[in-house]
C-alpha atoms as a PDB file:
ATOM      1  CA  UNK A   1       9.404 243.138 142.975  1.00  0.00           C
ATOM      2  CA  UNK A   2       7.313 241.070 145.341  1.00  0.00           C
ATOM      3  CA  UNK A   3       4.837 240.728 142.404  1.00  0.00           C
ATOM      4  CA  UNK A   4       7.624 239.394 139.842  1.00  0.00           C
ATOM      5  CA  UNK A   5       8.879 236.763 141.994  1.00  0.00           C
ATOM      6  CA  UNK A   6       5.748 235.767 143.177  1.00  0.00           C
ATOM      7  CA  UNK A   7       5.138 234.914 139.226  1.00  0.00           C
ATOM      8  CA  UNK A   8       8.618 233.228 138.693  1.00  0.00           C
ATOM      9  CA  UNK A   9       7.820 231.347 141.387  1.00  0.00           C
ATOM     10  CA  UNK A  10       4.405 229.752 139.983  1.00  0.00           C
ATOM     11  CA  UNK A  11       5.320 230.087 136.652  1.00  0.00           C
ATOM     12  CA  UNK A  12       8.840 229.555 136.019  1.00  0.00           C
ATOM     13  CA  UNK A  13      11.411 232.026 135.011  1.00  0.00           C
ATOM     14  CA  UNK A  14      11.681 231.135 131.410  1.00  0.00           C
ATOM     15  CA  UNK A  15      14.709 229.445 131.471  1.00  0.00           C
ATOM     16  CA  UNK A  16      13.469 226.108 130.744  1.00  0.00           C
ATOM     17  CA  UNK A  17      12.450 226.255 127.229  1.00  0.00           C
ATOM     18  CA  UNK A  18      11.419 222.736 125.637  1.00  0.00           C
ATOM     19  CA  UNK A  19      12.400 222.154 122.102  1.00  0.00           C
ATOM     20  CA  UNK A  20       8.453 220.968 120.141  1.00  0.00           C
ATOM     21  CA  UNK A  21       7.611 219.985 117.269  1.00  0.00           C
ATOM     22  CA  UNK A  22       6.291 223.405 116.839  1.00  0.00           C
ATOM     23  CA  UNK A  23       9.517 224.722 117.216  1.00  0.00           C
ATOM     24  CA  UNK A  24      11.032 223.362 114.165  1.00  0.00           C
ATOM     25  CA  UNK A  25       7.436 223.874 111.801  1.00  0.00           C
ATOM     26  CA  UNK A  26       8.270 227.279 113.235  1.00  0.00           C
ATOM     27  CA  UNK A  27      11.607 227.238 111.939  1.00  0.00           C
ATOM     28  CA  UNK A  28      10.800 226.034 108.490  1.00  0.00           C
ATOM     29  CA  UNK A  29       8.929 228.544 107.933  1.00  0.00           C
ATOM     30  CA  UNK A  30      11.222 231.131 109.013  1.00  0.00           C
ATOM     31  CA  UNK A  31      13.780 229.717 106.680  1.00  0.00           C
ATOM     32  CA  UNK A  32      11.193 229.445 103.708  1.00  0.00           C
ATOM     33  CA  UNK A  33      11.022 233.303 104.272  1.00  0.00           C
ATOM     34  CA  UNK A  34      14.238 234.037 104.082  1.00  0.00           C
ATOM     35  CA  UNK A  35      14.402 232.111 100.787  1.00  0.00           C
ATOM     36  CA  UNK A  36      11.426 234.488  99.421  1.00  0.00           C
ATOM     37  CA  UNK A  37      13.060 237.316 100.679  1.00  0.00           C
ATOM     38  CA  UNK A  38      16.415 236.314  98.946  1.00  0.00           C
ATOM     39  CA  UNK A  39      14.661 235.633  95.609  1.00  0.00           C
ATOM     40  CA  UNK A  40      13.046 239.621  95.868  1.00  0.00           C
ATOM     41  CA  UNK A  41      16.680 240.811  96.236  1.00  0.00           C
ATOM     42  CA  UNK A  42      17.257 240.838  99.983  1.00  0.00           C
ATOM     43  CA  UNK A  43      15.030 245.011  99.766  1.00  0.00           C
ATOM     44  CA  UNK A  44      12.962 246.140 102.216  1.00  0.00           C
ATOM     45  CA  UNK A  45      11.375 247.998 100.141  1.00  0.00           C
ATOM     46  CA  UNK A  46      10.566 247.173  96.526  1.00  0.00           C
ATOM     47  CA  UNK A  47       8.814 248.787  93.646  1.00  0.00           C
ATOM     48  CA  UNK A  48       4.946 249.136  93.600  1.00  0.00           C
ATOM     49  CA  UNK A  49       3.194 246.729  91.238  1.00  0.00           C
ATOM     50  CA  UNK A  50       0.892 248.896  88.415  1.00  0.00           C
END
């Protein structure tokens, strides 16, 4: 316990996420994913290629 809050302490609990640029590359991505994935019928699991 001592240990944990030592580390919030110097480091911040997490709380104060900044929105980056990153951030929204990041979430581009994500959504260009989900596009692929909707295209390929939404499966999990789909048929092996011969």
């Amino acid at each position: 316990m001592k240990i944990s809050q030592k580390i919030r302490d110097e480091h911040g609990d997490g709380s104060t996420a900044v929105s980056s640029e990153f951030d929204a590359d990041a979430e581009a991505g994500m959504q260009a994913m989900s596009e692929e994935f909707k295209a390929q019928g939404n499966r999990v699991y789909l048929p092996l290629a011969d």
